[in-house]
Protein backbone atom coordinates (compact mmCIF):
# COMPACT_ATOMS: atom_id res chain seq x y z
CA UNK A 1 -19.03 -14.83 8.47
CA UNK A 2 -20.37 -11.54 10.13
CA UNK A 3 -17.34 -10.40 12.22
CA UNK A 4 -16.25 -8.84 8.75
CA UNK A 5 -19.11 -6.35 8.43
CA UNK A 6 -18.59 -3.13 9.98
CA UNK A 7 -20.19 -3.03 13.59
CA UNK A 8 -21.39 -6.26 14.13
CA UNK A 9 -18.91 -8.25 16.34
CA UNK A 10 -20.52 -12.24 15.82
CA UNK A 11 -23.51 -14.05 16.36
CA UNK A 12 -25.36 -16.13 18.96
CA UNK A 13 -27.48 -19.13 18.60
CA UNK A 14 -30.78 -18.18 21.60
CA UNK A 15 -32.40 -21.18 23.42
CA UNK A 16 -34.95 -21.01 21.12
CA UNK A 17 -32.76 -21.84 18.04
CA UNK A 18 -33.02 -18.44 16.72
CA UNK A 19 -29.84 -16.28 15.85
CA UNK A 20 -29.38 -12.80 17.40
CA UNK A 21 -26.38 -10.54 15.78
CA UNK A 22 -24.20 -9.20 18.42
CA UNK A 23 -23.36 -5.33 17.60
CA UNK A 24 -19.95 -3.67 18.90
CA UNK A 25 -22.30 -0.32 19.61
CA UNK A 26 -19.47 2.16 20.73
CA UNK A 27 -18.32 1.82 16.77
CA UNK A 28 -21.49 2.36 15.53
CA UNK A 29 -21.76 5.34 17.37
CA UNK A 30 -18.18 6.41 17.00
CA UNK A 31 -19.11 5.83 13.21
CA UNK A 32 -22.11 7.77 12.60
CA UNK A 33 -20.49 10.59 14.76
CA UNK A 34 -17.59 10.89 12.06
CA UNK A 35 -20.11 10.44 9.00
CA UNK A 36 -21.92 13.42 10.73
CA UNK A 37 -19.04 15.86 11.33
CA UNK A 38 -18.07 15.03 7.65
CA UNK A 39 -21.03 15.57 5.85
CA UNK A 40 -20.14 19.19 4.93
CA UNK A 41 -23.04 21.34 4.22
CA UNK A 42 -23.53 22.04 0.24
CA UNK A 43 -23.13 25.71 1.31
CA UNK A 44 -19.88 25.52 3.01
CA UNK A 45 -18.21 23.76 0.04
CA UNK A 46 -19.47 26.64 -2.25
CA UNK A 47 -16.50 28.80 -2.76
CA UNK A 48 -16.89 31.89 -4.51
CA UNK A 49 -14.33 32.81 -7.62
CA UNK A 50 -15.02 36.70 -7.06
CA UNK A 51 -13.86 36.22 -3.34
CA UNK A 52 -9.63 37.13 -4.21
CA UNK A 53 -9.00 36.44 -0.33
CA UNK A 54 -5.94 33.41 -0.23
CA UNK A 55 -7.73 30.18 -0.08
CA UNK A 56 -6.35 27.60 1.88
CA UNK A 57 -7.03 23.53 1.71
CA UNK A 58 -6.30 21.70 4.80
CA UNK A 59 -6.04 17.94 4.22
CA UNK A 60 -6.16 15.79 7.28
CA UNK A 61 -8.02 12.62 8.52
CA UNK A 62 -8.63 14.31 11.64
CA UNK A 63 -11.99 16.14 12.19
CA UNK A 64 -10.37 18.02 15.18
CA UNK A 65 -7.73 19.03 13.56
CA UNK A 66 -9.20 20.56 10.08
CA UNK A 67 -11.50 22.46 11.95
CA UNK A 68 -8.92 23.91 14.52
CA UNK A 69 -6.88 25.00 11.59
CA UNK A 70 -9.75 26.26 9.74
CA UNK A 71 -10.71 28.12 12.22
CA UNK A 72 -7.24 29.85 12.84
CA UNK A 73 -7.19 30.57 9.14
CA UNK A 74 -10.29 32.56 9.07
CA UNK A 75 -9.43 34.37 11.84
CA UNK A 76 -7.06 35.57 9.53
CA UNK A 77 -9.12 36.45 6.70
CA UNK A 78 -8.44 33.43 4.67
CA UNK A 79 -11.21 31.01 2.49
CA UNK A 80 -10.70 27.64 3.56
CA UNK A 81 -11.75 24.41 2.09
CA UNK A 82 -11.05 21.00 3.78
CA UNK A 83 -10.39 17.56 2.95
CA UNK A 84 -10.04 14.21 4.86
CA UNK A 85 -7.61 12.23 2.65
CA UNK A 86 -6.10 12.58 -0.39
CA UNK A 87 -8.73 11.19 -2.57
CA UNK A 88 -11.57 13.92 -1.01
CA UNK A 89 -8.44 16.69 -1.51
CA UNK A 90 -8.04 15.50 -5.54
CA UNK A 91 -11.96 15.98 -5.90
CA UNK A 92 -12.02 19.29 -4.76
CA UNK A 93 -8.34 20.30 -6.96
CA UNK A 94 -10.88 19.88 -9.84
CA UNK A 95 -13.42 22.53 -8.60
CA UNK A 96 -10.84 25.07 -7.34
CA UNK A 97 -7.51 25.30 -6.82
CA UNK A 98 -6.18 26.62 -3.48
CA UNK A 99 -3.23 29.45 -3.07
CA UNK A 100 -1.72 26.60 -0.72
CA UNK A 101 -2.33 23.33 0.82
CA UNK A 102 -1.85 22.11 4.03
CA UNK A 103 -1.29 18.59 4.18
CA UNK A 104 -0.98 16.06 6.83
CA UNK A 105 0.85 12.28 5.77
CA UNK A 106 -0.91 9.89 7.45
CA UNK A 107 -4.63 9.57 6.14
CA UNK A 108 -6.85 6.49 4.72
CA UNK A 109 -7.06 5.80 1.24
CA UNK A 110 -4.27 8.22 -0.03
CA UNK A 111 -1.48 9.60 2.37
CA UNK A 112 -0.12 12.97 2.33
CA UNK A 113 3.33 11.56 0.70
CA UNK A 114 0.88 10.25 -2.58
CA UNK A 115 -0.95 13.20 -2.87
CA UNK A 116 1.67 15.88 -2.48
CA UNK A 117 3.50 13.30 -5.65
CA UNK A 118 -0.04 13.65 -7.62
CA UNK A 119 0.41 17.11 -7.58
CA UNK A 120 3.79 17.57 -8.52
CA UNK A 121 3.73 15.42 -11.57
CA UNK A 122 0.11 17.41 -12.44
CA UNK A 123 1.11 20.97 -14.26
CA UNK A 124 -2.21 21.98 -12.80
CA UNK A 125 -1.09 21.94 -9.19
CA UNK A 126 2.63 22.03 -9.57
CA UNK A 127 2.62 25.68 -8.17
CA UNK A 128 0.68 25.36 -5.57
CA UNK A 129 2.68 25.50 -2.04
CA UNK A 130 2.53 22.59 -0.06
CA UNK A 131 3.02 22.58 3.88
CA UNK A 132 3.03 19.24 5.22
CA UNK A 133 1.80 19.52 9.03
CA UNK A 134 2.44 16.20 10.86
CA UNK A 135 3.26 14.29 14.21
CA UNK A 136 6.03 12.02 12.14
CA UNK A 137 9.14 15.02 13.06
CA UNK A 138 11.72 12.68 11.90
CA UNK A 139 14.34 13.22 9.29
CA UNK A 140 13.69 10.40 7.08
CA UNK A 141 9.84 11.52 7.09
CA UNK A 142 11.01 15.02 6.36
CA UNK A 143 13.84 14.04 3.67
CA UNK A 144 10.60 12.12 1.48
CA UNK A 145 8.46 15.12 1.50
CA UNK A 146 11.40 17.34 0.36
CA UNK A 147 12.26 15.13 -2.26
CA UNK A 148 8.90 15.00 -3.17
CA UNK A 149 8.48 18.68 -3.39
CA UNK A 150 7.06 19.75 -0.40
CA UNK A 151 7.84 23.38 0.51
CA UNK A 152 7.40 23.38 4.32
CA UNK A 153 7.39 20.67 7.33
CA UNK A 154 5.91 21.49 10.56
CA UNK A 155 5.39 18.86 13.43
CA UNK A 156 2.41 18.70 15.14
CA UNK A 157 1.12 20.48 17.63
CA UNK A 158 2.15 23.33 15.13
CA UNK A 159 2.57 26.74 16.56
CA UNK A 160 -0.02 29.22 14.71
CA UNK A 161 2.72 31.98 14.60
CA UNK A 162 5.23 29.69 13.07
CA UNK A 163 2.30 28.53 10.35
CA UNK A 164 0.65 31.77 9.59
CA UNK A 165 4.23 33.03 9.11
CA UNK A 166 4.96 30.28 6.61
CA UNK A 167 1.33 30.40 4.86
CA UNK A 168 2.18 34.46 4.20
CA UNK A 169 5.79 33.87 3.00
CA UNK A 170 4.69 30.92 0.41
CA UNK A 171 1.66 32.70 -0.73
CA UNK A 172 3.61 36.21 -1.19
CA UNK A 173 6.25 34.09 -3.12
CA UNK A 174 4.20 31.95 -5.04
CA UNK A 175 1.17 33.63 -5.93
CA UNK A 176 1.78 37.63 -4.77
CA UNK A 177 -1.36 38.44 -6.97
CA UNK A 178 -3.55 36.94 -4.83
CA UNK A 179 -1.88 38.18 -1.75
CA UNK A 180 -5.16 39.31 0.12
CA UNK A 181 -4.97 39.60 4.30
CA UNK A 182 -8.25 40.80 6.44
């Protein structure tokens, strides 16, 4: 009955009749880690709509991997907001939309395939570039985001050149008013 709740692995009857839980601890930890590194300060998530720089939303499950790339894009003068699925990425369309997304495919609760659809079929976010970084490289993963509407494909480990070069040709072509390097 237990060995469905997150973190507890079964049950043991003691000599004394009494029952003691049995807890699978490295998941707990490896748990609470993640729910740490997500829990996003209120002030990061504040972005400001006077700030013209391009704004960026990186959309992967990956902690590592948002942060690396968020990183990289400030370097370069660029706002940056992150998401780790599709469902956190929707949520944060509605409070401001990005000059392009960068979107990985495999994530929990909505994949980069669904959400890069959402935004196609939404006039909203129709516009907005889409470059879909991930380790699936092959050509039936890359033939479904084109159809969907994806504007790049890049297979991870990305080189930054290669990206940044992409990130300033979309955003120049797409939205050359807010075309705003540091």
């Amino acid at each position: 009955q237990v060995s469905s709740i997150r973190g507890i692995s079964g049950a043991t009857i003691l000599g004394d009749g009494s029952i003691l839980l049995i807890l699978d601890v490295s998941l707990l930890i490896r748990t609470s880690a993640q729910m740490e590194a997500d829990a996003v300060p209120l002030q990061e998530r504040v972005i400001s709509k006077e700030d013209k720089r391009v704004l960026a939303m990186v959309v992967d499950d990956s902690i590592t991997v948002r942060r690396v790339t968020q990183r990289l894009l400030e370097r370069y003068g660029m706002r940056v907001s992150t998401a780790k699925d599709g469902v956190d990425a929707l949520a944060l369309l509605q409070e401001h939309v990005p000059d392009i997304m960068l979107l990985d495919i495999e994530m929990p609760r909505m994949d980069g395939y669904e959400l890069a659809q959402n935004m196609r079929n939404d006039e909203r976010f129709k516009s907005i570039p889409i470059i879909m970084i991930t380790s699936r490289t092959g050509e039936k993963h890359r033939k479904r985001a084109m159809d969907i509407g994806v504007n790049r494909y890049l297979g991870k480990p990305y080189q930054e050149t290669e990206l940044l070069t992409n990130i300033q040709e979309l955003v120049s072509n797409f939205h050359p008013q807010n075309v705003r390097w540091e």
